[in-house]
PDB file of N, CA and C in Angstrom:
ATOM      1  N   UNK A   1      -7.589  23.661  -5.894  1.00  0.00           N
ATOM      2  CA  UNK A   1      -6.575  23.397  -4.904  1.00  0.00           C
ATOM      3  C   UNK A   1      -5.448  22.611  -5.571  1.00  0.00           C
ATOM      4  N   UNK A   2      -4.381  23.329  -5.356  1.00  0.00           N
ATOM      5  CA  UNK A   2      -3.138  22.415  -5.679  1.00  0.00           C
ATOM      6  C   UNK A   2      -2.469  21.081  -4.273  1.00  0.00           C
ATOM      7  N   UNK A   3      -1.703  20.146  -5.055  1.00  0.00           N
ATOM      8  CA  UNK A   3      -1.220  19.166  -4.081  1.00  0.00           C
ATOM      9  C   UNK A   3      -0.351  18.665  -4.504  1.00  0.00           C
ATOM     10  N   UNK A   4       1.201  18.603  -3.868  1.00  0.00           N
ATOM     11  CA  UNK A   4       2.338  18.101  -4.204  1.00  0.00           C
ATOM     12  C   UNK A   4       2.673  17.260  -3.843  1.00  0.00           C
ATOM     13  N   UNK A   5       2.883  16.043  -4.857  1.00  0.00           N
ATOM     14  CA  UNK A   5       3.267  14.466  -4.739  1.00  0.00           C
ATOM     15  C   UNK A   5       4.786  14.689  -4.942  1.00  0.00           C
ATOM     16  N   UNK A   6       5.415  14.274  -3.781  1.00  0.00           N
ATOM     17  CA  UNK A   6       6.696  13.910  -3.536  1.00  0.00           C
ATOM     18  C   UNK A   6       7.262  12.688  -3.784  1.00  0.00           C
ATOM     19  N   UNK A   7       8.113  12.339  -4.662  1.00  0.00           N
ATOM     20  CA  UNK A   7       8.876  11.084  -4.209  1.00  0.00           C
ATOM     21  C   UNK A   7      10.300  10.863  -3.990  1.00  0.00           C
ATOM     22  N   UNK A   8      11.015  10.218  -3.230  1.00  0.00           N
ATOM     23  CA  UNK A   8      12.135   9.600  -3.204  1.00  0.00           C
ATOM     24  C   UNK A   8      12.424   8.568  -3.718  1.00  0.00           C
ATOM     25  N   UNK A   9      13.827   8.283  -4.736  1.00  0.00           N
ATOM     26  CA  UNK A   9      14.002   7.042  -5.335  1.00  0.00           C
ATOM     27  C   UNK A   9      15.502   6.574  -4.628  1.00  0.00           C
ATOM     28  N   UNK A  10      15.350   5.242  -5.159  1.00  0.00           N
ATOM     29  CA  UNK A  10      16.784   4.680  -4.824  1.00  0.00           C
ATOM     30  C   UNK A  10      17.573   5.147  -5.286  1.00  0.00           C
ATOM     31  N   UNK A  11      18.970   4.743  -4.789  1.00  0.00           N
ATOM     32  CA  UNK A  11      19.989   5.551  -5.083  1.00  0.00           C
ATOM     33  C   UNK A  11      20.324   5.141  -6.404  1.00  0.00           C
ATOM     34  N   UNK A  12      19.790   4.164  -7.328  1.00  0.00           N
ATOM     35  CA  UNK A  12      20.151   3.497  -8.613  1.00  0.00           C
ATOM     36  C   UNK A  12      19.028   3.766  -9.707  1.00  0.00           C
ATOM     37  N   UNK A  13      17.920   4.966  -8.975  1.00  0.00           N
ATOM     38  CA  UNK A  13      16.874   4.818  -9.596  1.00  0.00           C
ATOM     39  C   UNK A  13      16.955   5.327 -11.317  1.00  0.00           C
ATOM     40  N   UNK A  14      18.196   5.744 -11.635  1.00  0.00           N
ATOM     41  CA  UNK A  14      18.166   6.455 -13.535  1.00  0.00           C
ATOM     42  C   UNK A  14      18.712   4.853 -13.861  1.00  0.00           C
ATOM     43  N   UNK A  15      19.660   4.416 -13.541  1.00  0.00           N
ATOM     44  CA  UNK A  15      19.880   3.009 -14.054  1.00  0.00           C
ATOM     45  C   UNK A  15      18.504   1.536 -14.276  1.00  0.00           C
ATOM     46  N   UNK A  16      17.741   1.871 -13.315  1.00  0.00           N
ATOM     47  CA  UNK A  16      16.275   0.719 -12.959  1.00  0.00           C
ATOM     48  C   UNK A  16      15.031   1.443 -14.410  1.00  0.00           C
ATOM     49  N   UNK A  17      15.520   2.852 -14.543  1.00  0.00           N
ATOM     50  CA  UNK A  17      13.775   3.308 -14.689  1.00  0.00           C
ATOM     51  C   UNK A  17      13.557   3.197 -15.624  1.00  0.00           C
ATOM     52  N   UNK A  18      14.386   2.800 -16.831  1.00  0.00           N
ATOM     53  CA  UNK A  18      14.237   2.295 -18.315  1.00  0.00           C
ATOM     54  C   UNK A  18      13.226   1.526 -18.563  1.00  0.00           C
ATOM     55  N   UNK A  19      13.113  -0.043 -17.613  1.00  0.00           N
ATOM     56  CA  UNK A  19      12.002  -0.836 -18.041  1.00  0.00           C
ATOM     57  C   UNK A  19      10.533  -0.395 -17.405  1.00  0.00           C
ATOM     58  N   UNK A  20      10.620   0.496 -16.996  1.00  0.00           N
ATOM     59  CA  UNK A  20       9.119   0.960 -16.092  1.00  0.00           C
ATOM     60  C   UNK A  20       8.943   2.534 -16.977  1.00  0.00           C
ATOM     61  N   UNK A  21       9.853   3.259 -17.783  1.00  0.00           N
ATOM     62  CA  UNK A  21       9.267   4.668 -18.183  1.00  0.00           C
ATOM     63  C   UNK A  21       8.298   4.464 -19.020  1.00  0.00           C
ATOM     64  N   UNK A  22       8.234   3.945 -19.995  1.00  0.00           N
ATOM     65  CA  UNK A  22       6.987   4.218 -20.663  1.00  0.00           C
ATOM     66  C   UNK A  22       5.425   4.103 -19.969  1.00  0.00           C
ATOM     67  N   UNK A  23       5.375   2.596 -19.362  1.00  0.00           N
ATOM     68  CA  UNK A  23       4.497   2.308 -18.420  1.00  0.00           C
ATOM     69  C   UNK A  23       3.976   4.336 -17.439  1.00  0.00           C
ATOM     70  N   UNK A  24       5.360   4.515 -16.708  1.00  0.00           N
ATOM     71  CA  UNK A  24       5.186   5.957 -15.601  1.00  0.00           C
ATOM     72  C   UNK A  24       4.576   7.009 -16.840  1.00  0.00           C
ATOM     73  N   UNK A  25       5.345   7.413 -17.848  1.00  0.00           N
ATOM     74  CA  UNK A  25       4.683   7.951 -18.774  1.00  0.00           C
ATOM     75  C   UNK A  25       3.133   8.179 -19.008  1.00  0.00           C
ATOM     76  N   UNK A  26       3.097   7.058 -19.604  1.00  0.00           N
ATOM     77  CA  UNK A  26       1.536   6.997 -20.407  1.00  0.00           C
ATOM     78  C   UNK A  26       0.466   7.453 -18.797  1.00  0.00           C
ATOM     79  N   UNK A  27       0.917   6.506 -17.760  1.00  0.00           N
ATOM     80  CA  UNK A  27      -0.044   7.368 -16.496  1.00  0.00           C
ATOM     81  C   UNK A  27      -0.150   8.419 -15.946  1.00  0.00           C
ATOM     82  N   UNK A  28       1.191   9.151 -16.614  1.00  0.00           N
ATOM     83  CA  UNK A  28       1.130  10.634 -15.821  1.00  0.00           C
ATOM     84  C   UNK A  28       0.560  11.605 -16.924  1.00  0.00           C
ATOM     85  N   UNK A  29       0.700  10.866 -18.599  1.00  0.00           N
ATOM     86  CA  UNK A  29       0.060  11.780 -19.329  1.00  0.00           C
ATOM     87  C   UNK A  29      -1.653  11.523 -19.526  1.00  0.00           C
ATOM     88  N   UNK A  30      -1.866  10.350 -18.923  1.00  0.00           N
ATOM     89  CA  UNK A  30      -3.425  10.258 -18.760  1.00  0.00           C
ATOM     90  C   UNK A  30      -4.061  11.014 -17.804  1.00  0.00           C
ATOM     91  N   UNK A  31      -3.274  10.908 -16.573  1.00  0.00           N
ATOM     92  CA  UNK A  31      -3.587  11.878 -15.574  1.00  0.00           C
ATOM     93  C   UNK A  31      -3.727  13.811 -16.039  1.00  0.00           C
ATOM     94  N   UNK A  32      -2.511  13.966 -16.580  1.00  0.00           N
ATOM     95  CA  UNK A  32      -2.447  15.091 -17.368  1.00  0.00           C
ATOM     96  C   UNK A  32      -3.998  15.568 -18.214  1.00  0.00           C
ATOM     97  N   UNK A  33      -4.029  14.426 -19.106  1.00  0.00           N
ATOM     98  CA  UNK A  33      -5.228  15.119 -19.865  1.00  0.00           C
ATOM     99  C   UNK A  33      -6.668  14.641 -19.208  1.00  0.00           C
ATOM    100  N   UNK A  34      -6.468  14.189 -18.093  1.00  0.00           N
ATOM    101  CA  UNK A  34      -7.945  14.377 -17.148  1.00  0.00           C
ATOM    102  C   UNK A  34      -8.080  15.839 -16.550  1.00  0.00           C
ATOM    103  N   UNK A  35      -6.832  16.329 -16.413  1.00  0.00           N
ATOM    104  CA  UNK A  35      -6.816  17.567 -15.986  1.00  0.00           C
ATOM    105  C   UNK A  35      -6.140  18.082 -14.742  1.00  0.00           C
ATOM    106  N   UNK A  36      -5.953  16.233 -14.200  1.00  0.00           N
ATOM    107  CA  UNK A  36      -5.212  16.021 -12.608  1.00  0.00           C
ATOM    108  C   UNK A  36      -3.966  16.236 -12.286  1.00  0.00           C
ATOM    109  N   UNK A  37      -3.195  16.282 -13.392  1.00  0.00           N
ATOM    110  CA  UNK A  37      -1.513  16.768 -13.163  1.00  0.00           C
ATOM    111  C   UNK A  37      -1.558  18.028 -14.233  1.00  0.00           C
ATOM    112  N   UNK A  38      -0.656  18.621 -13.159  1.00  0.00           N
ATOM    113  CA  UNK A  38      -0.329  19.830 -14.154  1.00  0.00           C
ATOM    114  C   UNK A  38       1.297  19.719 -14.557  1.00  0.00           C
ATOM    115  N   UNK A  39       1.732  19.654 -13.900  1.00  0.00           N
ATOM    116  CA  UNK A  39       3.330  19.374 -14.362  1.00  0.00           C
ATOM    117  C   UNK A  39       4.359  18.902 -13.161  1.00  0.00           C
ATOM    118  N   UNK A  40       5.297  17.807 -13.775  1.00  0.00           N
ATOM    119  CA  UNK A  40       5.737  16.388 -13.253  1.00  0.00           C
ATOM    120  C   UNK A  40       7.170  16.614 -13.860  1.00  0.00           C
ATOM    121  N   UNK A  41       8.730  16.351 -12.779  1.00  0.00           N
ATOM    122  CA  UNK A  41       9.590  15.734 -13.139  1.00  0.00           C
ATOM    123  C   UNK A  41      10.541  15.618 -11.846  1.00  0.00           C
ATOM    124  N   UNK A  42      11.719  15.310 -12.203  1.00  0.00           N
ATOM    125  CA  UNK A  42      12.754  14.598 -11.605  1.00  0.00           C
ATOM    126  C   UNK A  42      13.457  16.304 -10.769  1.00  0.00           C
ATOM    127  N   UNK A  43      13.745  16.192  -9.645  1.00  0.00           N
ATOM    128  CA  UNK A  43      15.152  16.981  -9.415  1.00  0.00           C
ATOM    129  C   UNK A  43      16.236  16.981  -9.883  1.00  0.00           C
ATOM    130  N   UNK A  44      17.397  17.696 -10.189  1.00  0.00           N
ATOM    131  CA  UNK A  44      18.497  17.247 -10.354  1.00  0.00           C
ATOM    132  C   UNK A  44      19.539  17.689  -9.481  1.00  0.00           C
ATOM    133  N   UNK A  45      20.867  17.196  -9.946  1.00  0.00           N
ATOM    134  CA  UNK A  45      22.169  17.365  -9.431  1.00  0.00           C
ATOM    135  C   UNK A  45      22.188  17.147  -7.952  1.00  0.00           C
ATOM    136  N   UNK A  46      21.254  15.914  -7.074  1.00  0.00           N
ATOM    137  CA  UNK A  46      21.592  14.097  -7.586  1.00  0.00           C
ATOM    138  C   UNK A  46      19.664  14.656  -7.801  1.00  0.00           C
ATOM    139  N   UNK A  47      19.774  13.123  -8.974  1.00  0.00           N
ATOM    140  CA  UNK A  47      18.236  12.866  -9.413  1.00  0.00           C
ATOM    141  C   UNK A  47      17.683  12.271  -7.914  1.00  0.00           C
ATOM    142  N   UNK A  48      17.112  12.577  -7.486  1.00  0.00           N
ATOM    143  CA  UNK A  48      17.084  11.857  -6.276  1.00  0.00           C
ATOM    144  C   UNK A  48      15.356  11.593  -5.416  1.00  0.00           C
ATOM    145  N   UNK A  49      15.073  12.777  -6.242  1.00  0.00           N
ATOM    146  CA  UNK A  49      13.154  12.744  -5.908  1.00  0.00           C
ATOM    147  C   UNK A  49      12.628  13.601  -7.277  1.00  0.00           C
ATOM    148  N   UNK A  50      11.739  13.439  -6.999  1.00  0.00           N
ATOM    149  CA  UNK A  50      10.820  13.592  -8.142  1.00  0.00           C
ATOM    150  C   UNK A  50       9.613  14.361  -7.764  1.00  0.00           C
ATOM    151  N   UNK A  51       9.137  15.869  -7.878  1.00  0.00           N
ATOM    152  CA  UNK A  51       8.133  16.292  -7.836  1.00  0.00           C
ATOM    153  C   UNK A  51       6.732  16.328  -8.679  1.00  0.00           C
ATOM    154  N   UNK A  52       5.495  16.123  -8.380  1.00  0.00           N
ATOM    155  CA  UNK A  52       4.346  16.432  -9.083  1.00  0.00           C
ATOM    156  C   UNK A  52       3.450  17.017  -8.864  1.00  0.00           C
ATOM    157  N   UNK A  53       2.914  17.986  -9.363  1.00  0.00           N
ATOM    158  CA  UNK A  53       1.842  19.018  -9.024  1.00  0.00           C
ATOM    159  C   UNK A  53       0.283  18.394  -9.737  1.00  0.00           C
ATOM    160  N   UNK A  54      -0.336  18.561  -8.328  1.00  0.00           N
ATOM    161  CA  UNK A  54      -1.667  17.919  -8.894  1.00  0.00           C
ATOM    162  C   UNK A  54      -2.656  19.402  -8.741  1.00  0.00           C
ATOM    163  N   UNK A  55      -4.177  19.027  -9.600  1.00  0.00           N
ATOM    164  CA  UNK A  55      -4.821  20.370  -8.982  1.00  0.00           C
ATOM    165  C   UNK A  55      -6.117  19.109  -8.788  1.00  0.00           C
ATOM    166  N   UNK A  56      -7.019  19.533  -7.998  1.00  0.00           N
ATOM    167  CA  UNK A  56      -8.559  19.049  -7.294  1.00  0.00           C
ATOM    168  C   UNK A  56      -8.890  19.309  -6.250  1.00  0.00           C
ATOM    169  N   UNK A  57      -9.859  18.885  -6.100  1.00  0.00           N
ATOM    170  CA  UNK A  57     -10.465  19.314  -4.919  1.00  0.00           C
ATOM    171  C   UNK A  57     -10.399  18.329  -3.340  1.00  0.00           C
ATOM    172  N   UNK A  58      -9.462  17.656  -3.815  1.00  0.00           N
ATOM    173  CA  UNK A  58      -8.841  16.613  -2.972  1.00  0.00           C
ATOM    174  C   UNK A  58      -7.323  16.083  -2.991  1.00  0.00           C
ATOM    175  N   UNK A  59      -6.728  15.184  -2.535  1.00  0.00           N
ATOM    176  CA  UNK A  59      -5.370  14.742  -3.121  1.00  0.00           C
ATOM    177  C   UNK A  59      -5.778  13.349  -3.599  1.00  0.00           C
ATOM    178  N   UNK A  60      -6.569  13.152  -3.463  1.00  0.00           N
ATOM    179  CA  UNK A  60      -7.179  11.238  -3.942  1.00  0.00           C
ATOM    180  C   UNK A  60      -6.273  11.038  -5.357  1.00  0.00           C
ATOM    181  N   UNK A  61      -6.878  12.390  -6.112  1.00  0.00           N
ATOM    182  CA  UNK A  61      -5.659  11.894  -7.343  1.00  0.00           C
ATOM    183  C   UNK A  61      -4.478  11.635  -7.319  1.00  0.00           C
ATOM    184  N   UNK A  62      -4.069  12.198  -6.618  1.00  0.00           N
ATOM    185  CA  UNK A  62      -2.571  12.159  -6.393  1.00  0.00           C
ATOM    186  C   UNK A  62      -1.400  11.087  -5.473  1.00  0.00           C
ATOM    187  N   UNK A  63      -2.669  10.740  -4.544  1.00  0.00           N
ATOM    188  CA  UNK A  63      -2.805   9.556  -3.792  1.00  0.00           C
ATOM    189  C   UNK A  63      -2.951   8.598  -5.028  1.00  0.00           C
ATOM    190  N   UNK A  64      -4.176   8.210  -5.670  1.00  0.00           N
ATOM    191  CA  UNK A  64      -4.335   7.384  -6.511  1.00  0.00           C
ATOM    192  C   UNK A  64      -3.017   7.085  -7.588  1.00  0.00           C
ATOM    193  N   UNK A  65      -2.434   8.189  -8.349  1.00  0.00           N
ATOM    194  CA  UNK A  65      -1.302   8.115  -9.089  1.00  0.00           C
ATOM    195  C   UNK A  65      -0.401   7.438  -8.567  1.00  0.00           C
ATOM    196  N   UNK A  66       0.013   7.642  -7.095  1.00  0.00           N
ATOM    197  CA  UNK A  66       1.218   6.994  -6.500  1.00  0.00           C
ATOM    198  C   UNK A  66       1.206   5.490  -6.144  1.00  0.00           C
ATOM    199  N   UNK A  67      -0.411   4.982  -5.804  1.00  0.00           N
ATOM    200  CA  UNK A  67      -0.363   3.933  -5.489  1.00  0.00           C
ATOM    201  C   UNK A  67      -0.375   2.666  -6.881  1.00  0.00           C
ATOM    202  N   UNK A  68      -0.623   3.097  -8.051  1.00  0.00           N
ATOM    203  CA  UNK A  68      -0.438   2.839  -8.971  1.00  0.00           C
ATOM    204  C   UNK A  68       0.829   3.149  -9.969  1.00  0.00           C
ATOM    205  N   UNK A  69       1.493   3.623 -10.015  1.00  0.00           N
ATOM    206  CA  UNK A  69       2.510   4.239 -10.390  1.00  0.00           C
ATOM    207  C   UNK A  69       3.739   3.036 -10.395  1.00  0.00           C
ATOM    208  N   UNK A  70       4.124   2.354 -11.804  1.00  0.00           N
ATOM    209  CA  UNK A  70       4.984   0.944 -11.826  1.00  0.00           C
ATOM    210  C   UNK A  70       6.289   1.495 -11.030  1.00  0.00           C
ATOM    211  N   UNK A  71       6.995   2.762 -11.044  1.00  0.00           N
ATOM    212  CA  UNK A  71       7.949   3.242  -9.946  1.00  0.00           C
ATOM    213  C   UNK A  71       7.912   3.204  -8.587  1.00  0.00           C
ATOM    214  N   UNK A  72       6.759   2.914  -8.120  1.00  0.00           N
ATOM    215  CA  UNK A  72       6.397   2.795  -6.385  1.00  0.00           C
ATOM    216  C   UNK A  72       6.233   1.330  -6.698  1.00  0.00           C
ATOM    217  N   UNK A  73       5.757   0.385  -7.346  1.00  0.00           N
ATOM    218  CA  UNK A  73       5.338  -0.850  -7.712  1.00  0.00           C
ATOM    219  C   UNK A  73       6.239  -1.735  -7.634  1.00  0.00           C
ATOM    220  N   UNK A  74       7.379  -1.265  -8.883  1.00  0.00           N
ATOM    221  CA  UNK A  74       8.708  -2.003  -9.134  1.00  0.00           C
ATOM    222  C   UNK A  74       9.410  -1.488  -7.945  1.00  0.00           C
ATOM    223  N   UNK A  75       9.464  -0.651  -7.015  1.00  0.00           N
ATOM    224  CA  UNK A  75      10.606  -0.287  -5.749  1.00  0.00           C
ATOM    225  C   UNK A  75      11.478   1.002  -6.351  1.00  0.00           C
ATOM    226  N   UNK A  76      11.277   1.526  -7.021  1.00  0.00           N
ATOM    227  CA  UNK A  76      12.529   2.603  -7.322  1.00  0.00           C
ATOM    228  C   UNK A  76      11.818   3.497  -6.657  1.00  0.00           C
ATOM    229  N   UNK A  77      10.608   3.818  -5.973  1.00  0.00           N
ATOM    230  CA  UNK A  77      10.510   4.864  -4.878  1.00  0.00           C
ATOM    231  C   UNK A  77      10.587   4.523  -4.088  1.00  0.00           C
ATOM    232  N   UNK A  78      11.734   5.154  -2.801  1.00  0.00           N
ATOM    233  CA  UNK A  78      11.230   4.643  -1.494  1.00  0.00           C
ATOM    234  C   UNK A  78      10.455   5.220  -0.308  1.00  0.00           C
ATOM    235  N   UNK A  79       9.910   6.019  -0.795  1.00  0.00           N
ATOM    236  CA  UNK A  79       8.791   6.450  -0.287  1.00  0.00           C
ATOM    237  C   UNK A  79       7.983   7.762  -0.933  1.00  0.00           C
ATOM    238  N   UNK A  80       6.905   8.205  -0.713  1.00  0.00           N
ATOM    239  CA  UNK A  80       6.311   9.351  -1.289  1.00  0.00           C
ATOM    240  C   UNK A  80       4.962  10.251  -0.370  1.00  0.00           C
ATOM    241  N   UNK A  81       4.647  10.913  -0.338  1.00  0.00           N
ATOM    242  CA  UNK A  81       3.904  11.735   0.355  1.00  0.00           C
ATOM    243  C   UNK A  81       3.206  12.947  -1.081  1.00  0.00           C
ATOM    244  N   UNK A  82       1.827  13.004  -0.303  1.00  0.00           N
ATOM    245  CA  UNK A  82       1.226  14.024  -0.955  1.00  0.00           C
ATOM    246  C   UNK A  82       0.630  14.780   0.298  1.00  0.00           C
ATOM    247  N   UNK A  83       1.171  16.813  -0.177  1.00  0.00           N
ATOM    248  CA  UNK A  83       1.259  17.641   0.711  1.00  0.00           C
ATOM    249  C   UNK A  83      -0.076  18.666   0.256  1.00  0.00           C
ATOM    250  N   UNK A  84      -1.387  19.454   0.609  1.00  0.00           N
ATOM    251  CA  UNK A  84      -1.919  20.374  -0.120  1.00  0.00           C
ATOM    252  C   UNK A  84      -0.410  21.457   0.002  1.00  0.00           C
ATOM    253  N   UNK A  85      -0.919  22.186  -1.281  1.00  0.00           N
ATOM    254  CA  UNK A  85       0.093  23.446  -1.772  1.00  0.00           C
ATOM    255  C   UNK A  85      -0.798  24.484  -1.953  1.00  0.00           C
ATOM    256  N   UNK A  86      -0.658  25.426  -0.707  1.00  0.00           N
ATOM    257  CA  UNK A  86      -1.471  26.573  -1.202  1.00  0.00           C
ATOM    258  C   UNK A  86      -0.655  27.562  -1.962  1.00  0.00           C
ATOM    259  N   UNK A  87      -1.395  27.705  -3.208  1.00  0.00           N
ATOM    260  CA  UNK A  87      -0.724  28.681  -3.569  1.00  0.00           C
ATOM    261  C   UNK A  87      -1.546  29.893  -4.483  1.00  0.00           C
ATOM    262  N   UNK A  88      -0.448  30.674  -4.244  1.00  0.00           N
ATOM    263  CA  UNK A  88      -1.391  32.348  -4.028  1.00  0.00           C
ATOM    264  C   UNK A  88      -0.908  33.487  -4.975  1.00  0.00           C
ATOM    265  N   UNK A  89       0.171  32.515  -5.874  1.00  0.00           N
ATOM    266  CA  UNK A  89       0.509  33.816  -6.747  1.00  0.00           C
ATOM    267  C   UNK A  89       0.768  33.056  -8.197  1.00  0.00           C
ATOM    268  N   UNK A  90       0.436  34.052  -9.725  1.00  0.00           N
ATOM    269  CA  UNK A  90       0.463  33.281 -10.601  1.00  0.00           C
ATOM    270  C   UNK A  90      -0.995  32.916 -11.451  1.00  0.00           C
ATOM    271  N   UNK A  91      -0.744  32.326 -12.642  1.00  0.00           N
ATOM    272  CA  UNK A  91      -1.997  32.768 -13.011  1.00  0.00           C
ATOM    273  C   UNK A  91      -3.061  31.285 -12.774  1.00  0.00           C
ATOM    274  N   UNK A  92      -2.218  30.115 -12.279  1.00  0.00           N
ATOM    275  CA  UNK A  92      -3.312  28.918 -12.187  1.00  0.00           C
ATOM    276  C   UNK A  92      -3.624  28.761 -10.484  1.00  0.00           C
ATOM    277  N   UNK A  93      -3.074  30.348  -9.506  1.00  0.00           N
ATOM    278  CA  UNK A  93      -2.624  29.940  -8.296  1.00  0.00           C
ATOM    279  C   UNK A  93      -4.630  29.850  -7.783  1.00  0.00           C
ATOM    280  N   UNK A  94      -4.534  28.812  -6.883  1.00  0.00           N
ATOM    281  CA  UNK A  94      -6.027  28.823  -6.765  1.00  0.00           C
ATOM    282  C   UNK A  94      -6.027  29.509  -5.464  1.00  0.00           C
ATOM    283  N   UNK A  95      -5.672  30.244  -4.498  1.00  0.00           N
ATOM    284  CA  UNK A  95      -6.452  31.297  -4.165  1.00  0.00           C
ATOM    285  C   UNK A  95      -5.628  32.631  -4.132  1.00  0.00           C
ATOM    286  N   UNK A  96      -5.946  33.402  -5.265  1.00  0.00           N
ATOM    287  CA  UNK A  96      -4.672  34.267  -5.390  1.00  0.00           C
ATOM    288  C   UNK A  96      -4.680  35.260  -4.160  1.00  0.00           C
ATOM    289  N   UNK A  97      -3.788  35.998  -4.173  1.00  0.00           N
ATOM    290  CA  UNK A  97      -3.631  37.047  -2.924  1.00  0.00           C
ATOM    291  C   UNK A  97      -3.026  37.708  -3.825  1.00  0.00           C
ATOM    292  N   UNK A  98      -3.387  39.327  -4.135  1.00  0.00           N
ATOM    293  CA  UNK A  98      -2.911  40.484  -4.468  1.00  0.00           C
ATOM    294  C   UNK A  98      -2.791  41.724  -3.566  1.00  0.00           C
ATOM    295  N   UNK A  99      -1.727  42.385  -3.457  1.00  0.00           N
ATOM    296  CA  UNK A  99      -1.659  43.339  -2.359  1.00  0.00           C
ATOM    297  C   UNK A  99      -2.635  44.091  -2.788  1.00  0.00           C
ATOM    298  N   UNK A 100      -2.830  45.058  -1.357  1.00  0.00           N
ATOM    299  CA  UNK A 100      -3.756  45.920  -1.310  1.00  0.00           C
ATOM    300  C   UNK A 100      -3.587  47.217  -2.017  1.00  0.00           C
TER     301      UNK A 100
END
């Protein structure tokens, strides 16, 4: 099962995130090689939220990432949500659907 961690940052959040990236880093690539993120970044044209794709059999990870995460910590998110993502097409989609 996939699950998409949403966040919103402040409106100053590329100017703040210098002293907190490495810290966000190293947790999203630990998460990564547990197997819990599959791939993580910023929106653009305004940077303004930040998507992350988790896979398990729950969102706890993804929950867990956010509540730890020095960007929700230090305030440059102002808020975040994790959504399940079903998805059905593709080769990591966990429940695929192929026409008949």
């Amino acid at each position: 099962m996939h699950y998409l961690l949403s966040y919103q940052f402040v409106p100053d959040y590329l100017a703040r995130r210098g002293e907190f990236r490495d810290a966000h880093l190293t947790l999203a690539w630990q998460a990564q090689e547990r197997g819990e993120l599959v791939l993580a970044g910023t929106l653009a044209d305004p940077v303004d939220s930040a998507l992350l794709v988790f896979q398990g059999d729950s969102p706890d990870a993804a929950a867990r990432f956010a509540q730890t995460d020095p960007y929700v910590l230090h305030g440059l998110v102002t808020g975040w949500t994790v959504r399940q993502w079903n998805t059905v097409v593709g080769e990591a989609a966990s429940a695929p659907v192929r026409p008949a």
